[in-house]
Structures are given as C-alpha cells and as structure tokens.
PDB file of N, CA and C in Angstrom:
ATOM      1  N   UNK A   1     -64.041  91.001 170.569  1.00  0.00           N
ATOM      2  CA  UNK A   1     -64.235  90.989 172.017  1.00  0.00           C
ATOM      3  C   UNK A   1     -65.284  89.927 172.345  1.00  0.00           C
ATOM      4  N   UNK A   2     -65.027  88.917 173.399  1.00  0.00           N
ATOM      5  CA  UNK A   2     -66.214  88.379 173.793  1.00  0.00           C
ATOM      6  C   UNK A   2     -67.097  88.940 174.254  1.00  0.00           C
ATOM      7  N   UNK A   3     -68.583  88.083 173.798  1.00  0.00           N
ATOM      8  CA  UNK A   3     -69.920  88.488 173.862  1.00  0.00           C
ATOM      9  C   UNK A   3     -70.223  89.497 175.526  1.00  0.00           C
ATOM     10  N   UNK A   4     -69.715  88.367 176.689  1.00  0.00           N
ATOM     11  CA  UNK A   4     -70.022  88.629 177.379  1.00  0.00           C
ATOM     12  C   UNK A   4     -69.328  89.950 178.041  1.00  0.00           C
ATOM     13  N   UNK A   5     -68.014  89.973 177.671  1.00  0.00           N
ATOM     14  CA  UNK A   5     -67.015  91.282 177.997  1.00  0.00           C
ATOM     15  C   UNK A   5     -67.695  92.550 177.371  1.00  0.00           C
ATOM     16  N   UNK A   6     -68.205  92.338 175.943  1.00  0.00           N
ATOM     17  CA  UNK A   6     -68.724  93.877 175.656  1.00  0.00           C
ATOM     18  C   UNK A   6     -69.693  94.032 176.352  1.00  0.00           C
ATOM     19  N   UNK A   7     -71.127  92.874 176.826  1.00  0.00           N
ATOM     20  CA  UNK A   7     -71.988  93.416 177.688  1.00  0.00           C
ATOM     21  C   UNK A   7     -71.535  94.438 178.850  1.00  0.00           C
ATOM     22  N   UNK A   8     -71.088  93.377 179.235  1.00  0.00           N
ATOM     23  CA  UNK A   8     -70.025  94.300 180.545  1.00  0.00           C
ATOM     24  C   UNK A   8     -69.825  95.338 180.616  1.00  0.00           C
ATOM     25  N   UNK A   9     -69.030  95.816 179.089  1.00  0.00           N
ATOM     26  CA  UNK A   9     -68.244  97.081 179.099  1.00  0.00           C
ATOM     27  C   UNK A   9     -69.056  98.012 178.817  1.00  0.00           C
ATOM     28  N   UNK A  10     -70.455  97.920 177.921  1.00  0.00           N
ATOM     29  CA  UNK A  10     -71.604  98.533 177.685  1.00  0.00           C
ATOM     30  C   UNK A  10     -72.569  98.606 179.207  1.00  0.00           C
ATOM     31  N   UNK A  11     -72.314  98.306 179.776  1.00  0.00           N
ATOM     32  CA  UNK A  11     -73.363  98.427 181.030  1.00  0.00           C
ATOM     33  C   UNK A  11     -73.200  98.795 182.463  1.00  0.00           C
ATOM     34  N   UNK A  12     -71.451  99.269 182.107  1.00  0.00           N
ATOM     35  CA  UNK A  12     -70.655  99.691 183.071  1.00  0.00           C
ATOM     36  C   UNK A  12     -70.203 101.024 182.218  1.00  0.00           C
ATOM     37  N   UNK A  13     -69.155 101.037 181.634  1.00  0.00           N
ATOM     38  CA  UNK A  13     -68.493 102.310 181.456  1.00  0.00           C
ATOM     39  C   UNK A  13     -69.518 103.094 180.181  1.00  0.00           C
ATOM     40  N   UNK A  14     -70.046 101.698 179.729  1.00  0.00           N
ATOM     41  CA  UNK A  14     -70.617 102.788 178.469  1.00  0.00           C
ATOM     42  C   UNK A  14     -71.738 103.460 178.738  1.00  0.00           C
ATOM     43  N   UNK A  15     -72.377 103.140 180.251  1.00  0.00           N
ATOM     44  CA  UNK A  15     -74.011 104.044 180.993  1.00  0.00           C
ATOM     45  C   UNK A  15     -73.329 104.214 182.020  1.00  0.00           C
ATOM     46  N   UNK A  16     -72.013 104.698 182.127  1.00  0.00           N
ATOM     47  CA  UNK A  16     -71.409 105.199 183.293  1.00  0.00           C
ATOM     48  C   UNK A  16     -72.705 106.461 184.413  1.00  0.00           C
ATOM     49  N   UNK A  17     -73.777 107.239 183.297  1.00  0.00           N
ATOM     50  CA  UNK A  17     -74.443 108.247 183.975  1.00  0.00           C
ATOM     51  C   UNK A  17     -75.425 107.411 185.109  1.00  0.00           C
ATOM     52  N   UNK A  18     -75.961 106.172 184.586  1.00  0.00           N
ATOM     53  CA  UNK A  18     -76.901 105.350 185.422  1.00  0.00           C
ATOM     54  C   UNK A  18     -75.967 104.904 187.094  1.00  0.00           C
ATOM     55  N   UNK A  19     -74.769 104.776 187.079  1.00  0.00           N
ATOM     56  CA  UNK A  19     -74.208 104.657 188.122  1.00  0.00           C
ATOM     57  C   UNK A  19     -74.091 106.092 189.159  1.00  0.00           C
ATOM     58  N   UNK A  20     -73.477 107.122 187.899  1.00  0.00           N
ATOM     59  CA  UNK A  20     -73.384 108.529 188.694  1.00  0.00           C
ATOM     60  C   UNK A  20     -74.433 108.913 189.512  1.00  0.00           C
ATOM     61  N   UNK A  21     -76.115 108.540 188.597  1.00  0.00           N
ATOM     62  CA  UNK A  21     -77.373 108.765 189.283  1.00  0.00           C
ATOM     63  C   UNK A  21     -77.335 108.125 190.777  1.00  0.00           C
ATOM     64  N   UNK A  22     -77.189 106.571 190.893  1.00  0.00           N
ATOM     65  CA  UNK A  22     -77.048 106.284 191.493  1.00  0.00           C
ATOM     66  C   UNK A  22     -76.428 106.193 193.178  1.00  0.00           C
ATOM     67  N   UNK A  23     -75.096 107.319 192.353  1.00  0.00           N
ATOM     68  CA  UNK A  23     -74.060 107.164 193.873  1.00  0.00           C
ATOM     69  C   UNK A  23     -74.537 108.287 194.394  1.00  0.00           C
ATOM     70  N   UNK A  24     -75.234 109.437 193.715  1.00  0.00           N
ATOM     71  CA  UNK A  24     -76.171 110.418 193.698  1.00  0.00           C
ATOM     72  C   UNK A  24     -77.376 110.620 194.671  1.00  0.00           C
ATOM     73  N   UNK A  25     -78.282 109.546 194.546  1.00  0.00           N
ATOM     74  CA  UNK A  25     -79.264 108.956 195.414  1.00  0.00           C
ATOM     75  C   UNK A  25     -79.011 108.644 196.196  1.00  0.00           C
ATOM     76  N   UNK A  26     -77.601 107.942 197.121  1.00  0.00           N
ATOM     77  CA  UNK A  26     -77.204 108.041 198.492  1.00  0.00           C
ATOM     78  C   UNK A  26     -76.764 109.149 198.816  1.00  0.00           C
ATOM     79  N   UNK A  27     -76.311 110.289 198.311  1.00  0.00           N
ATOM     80  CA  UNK A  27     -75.693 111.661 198.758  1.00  0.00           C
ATOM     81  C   UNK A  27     -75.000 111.758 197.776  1.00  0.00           C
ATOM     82  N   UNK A  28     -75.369 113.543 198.166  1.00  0.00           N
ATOM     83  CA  UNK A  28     -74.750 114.851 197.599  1.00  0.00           C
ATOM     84  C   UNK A  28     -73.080 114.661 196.672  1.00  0.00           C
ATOM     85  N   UNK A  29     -72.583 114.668 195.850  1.00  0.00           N
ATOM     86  CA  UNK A  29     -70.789 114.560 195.950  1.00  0.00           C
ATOM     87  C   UNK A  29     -70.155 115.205 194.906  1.00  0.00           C
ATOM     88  N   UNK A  30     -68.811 115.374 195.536  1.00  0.00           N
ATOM     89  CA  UNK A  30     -68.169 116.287 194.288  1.00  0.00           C
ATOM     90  C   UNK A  30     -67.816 115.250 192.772  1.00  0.00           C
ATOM     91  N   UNK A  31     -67.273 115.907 191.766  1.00  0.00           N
ATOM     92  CA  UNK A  31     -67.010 114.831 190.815  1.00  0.00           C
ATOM     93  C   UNK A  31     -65.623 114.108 191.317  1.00  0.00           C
ATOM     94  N   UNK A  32     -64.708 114.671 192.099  1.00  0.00           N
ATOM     95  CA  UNK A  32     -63.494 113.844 192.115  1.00  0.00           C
ATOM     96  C   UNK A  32     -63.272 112.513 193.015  1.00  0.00           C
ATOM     97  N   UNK A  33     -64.936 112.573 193.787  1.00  0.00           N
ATOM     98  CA  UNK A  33     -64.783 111.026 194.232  1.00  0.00           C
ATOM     99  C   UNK A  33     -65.377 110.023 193.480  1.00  0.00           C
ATOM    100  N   UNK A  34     -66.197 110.439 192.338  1.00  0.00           N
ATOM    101  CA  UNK A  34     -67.101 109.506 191.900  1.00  0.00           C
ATOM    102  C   UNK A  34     -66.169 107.824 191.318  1.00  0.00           C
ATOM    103  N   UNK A  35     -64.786 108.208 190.928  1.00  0.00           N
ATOM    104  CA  UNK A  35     -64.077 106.834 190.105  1.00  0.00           C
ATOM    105  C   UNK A  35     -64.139 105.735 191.525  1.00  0.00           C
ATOM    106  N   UNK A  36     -63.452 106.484 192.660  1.00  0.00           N
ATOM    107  CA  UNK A  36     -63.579 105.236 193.864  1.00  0.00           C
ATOM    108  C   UNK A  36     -64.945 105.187 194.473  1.00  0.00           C
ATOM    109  N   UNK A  37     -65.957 106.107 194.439  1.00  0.00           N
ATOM    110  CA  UNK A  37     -66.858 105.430 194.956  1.00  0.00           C
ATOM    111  C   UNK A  37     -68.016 104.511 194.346  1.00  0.00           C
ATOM    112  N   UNK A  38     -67.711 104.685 192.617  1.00  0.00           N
ATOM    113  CA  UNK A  38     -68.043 103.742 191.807  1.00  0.00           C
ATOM    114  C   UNK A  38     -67.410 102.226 191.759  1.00  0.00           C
ATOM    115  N   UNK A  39     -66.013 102.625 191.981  1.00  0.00           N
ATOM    116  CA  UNK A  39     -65.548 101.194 191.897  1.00  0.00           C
ATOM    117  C   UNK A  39     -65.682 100.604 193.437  1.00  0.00           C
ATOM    118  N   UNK A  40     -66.097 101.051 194.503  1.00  0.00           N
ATOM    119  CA  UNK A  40     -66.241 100.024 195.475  1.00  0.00           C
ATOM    120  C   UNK A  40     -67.700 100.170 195.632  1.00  0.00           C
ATOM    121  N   UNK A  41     -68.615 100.461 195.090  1.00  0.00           N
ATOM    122  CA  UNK A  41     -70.391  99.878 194.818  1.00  0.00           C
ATOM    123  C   UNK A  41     -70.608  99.147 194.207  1.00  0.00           C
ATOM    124  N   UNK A  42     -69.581  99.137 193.083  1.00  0.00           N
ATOM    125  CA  UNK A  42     -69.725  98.366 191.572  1.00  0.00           C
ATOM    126  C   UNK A  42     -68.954  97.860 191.466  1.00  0.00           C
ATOM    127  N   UNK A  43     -67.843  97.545 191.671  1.00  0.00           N
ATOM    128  CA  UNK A  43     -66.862  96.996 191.057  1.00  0.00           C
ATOM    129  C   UNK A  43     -65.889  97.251 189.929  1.00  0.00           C
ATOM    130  N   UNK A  44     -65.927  98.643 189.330  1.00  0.00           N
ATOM    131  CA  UNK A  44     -65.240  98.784 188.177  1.00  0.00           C
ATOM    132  C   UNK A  44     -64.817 100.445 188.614  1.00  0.00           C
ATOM    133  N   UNK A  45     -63.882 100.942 188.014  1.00  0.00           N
ATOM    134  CA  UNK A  45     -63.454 101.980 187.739  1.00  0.00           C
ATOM    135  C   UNK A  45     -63.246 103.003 186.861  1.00  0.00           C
ATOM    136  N   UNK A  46     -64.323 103.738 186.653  1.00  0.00           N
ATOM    137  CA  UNK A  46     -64.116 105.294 185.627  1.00  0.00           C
ATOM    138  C   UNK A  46     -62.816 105.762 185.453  1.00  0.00           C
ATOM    139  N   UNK A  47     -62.568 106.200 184.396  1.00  0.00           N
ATOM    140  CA  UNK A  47     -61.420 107.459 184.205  1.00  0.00           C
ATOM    141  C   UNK A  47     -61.452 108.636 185.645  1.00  0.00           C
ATOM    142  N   UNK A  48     -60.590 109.077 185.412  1.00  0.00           N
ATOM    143  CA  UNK A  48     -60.797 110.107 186.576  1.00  0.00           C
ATOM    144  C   UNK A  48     -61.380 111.609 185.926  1.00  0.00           C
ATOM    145  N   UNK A  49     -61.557 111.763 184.674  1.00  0.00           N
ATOM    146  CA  UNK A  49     -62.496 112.834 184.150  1.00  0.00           C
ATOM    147  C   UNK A  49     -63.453 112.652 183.373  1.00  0.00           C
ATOM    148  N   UNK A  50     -63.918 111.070 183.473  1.00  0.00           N
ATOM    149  CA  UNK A  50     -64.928 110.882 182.277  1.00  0.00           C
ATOM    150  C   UNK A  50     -66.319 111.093 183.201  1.00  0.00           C
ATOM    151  N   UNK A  51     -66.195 110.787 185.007  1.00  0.00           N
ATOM    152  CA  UNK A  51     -67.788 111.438 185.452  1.00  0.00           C
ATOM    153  C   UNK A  51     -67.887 112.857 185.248  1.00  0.00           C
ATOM    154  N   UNK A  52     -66.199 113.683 185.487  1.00  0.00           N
ATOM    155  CA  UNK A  52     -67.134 115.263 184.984  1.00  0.00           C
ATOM    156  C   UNK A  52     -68.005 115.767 183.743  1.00  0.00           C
ATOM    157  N   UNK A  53     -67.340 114.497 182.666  1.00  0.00           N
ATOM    158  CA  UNK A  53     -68.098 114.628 181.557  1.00  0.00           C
ATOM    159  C   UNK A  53     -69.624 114.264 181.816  1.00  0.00           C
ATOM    160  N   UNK A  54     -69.454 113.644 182.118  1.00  0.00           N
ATOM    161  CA  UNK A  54     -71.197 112.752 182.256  1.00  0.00           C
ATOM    162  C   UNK A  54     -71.589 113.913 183.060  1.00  0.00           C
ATOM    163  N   UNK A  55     -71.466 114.491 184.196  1.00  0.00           N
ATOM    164  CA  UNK A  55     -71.950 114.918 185.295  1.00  0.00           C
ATOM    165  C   UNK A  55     -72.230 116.494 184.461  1.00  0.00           C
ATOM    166  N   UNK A  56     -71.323 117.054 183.587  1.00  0.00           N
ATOM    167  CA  UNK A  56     -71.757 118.177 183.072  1.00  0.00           C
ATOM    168  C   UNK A  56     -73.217 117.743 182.245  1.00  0.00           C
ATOM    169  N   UNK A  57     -73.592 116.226 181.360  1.00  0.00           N
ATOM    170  CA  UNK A  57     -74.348 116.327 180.428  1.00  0.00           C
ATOM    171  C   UNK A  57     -75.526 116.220 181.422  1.00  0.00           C
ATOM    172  N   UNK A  58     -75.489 115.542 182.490  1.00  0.00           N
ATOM    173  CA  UNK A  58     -76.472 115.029 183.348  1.00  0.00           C
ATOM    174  C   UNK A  58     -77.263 116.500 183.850  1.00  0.00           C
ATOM    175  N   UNK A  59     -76.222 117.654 183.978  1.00  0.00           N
ATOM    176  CA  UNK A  59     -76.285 119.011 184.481  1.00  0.00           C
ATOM    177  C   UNK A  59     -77.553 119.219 183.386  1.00  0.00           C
ATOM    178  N   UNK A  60     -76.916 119.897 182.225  1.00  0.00           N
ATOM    179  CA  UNK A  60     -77.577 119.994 181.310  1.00  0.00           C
ATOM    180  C   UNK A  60     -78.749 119.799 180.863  1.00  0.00           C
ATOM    181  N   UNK A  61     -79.111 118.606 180.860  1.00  0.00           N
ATOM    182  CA  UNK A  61     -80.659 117.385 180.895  1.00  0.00           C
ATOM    183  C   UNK A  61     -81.407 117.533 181.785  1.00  0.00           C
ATOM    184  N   UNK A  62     -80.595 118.471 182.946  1.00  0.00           N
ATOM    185  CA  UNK A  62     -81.761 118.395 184.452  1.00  0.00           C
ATOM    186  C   UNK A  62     -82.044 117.481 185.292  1.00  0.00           C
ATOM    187  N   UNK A  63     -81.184 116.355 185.322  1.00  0.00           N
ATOM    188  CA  UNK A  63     -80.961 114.912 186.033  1.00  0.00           C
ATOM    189  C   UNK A  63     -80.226 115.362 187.499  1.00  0.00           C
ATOM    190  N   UNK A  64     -78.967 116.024 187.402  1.00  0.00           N
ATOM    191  CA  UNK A  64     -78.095 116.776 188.444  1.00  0.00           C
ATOM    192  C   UNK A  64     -78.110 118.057 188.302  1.00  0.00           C
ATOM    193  N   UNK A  65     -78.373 118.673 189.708  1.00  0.00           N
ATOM    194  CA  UNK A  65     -77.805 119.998 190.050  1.00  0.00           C
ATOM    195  C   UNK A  65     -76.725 120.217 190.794  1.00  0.00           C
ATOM    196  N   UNK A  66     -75.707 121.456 190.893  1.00  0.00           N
ATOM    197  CA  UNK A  66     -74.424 121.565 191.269  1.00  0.00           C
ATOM    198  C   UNK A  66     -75.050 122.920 192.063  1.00  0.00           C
ATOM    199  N   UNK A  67     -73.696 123.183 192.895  1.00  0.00           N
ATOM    200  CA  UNK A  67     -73.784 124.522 193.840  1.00  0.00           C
ATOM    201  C   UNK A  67     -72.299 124.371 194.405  1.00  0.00           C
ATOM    202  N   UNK A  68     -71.216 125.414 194.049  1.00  0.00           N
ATOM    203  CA  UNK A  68     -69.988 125.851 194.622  1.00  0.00           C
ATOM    204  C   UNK A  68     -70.299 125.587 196.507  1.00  0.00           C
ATOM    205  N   UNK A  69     -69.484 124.863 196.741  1.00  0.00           N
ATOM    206  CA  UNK A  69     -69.317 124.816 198.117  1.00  0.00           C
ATOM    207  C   UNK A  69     -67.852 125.035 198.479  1.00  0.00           C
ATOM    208  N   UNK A  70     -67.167 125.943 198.974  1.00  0.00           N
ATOM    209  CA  UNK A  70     -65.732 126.445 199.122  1.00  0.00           C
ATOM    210  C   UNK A  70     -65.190 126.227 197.259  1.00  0.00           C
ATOM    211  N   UNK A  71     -63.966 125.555 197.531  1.00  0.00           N
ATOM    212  CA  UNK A  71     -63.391 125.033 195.820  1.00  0.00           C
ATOM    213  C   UNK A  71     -64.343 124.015 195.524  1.00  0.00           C
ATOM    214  N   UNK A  72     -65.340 123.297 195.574  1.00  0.00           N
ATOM    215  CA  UNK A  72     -65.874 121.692 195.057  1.00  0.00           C
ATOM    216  C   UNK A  72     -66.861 122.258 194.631  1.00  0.00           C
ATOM    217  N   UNK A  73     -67.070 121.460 193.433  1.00  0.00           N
ATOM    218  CA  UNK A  73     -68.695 121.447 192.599  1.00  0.00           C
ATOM    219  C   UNK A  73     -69.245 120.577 193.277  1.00  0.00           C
ATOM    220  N   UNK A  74     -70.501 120.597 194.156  1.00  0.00           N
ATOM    221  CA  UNK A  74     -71.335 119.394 195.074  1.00  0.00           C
ATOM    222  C   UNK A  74     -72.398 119.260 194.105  1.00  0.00           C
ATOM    223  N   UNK A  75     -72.312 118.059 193.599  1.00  0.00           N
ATOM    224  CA  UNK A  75     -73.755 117.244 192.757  1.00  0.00           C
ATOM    225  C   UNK A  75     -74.207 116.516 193.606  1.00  0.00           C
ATOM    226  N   UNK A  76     -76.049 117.294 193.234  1.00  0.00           N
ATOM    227  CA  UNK A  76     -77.324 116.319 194.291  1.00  0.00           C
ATOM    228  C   UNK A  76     -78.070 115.861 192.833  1.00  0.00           C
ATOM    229  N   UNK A  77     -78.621 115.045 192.892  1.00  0.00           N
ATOM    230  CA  UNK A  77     -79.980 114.253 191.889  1.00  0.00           C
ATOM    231  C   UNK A  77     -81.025 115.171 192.115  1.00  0.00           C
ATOM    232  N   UNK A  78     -81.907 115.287 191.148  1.00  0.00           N
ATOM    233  CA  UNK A  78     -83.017 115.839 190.779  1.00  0.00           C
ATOM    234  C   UNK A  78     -84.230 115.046 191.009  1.00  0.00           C
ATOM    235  N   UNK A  79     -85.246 115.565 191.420  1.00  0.00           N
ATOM    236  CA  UNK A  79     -86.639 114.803 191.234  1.00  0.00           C
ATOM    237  C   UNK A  79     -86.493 114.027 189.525  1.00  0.00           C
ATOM    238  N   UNK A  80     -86.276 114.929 188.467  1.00  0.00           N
ATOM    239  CA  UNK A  80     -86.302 114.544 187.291  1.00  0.00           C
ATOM    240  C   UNK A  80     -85.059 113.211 187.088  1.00  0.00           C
ATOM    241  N   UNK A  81     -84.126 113.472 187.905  1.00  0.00           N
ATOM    242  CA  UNK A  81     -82.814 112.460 187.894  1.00  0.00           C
ATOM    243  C   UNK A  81     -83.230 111.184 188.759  1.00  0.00           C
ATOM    244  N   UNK A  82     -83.676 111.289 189.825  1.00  0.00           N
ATOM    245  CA  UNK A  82     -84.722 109.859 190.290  1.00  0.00           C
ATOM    246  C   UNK A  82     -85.664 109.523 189.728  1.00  0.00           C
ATOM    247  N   UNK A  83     -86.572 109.772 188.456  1.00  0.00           N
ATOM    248  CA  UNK A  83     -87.261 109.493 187.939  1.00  0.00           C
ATOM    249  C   UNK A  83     -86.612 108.302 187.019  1.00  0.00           C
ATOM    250  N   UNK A  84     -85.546 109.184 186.190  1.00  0.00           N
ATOM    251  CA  UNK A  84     -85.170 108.330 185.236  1.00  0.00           C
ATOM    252  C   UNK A  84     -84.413 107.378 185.630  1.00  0.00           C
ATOM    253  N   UNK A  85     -84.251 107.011 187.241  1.00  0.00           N
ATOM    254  CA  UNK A  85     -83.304 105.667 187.924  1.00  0.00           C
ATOM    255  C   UNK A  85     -84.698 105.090 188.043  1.00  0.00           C
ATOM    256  N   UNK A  86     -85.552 105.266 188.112  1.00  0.00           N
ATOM    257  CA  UNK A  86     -86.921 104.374 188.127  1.00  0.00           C
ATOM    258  C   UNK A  86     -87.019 103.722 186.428  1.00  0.00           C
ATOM    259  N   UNK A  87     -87.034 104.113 185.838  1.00  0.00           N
ATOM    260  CA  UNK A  87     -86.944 103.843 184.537  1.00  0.00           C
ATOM    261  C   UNK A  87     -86.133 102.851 184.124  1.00  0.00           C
ATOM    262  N   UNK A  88     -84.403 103.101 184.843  1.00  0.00           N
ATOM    263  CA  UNK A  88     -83.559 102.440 184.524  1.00  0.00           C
ATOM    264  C   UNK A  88     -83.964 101.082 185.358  1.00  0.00           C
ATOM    265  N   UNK A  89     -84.303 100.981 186.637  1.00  0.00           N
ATOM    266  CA  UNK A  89     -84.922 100.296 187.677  1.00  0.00           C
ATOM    267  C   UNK A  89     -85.565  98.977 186.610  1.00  0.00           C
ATOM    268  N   UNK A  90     -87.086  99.653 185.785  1.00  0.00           N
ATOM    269  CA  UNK A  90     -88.092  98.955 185.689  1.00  0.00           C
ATOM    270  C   UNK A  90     -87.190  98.476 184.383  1.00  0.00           C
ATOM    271  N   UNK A  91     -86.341  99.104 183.510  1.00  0.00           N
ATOM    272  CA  UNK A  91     -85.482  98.244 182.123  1.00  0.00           C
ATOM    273  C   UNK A  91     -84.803  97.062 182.541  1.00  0.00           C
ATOM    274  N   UNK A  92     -83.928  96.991 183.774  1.00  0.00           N
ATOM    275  CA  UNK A  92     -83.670  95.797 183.912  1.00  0.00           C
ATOM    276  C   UNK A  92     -84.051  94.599 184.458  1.00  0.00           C
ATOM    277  N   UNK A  93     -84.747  95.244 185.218  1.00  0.00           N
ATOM    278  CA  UNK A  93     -86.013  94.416 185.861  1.00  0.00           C
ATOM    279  C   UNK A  93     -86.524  93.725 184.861  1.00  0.00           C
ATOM    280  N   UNK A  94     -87.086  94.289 183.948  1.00  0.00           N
ATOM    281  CA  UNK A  94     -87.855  93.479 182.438  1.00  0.00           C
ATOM    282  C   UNK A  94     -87.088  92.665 182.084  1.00  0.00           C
ATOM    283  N   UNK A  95     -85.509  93.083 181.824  1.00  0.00           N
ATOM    284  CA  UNK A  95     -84.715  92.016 181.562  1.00  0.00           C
ATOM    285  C   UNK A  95     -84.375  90.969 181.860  1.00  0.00           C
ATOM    286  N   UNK A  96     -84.049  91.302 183.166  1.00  0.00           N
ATOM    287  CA  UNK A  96     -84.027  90.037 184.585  1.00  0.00           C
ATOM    288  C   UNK A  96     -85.424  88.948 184.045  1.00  0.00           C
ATOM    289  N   UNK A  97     -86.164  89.311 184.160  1.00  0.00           N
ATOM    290  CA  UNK A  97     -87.988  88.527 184.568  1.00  0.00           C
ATOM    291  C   UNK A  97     -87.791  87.842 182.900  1.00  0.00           C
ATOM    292  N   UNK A  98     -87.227  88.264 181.943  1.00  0.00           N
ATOM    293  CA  UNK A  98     -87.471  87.803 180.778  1.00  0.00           C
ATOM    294  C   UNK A  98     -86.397  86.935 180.477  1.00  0.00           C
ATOM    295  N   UNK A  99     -85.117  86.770 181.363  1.00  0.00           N
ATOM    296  CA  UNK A  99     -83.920  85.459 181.131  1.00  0.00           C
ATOM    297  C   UNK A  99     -84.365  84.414 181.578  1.00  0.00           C
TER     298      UNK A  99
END
C-alpha cells in the first residue's frame, strides 16, 4: 500500500473513536447516524456497525455515556471523553508544528 494511503487509512478508519468523540462534542447521537455524519465532516465513511463497536468500547472506558430514548441508544461525551479530544487536539498539533 502506498505510504501515504496507509496514513490515511490509519487516521481515519483505524482511530475511527477520535472522530466518534468528535461528532459527539457537537451533540448528543444515536449510533446509526454516525457513518453519514462522519463522512460529511470528514470525508470518509465507516461501516455501518463498526461505530457501535467503538461506541460500546468508548462506553466502557468512560469517554461516552448512553440513555434509551424511545427505541435509540443516544450517545453524549463525557467530561473524561473531552479530555481525551484535548489530548488528541495537542498530538496533532505537535505534529503539524514539527512538519
């Protein structure tokens, strides 16, 4: 694979959770919009069950919380889940300042 395609594919689908955080931090959402509202922020497109995966581990870790609203699981971000988008924030930032 070219160099630049695996970056890509590593910094998109393969930290797919850093985006979930993300679409997160503008509002509340169930998992079944996350593939289109990733691909029109970002430009790329998730599986259509690989954010529930993420979104269960994110659960787990304490990054996202869920709450039944009628049939939909509604995921909000955590104080602890905006923390670690600060984190992700200041990693590429370093990166950026250091090309």
């Amino acid at each position: 694979m070219d160099p630049f395609l695996r970056l890509k594919k590593y910094n998109t689908k393969g930290n797919l959770w850093v985006y979930v955080l993300m679409v997160l931090r503008d509002k509340p959402d169930h998992g079944w919009d996350f593939p289109s509202a990733i691909e029109k922020r970002f430009g790329f497109r998730p599986g259509k069950i690989t954010p529930y995966r993420v979104l269960y581990t994110l659960e787990l870790e304490g990054l996202v919380e869920s709450t039944q609203v009628e049939r939909r699981r509604i995921y909000t971000i955590t104080k602890k889940g905006l923390k670690e988008l600060e984190k992700v924030k200041d990693f590429y930032n370093n990166i950026v300042r250091n090309l």
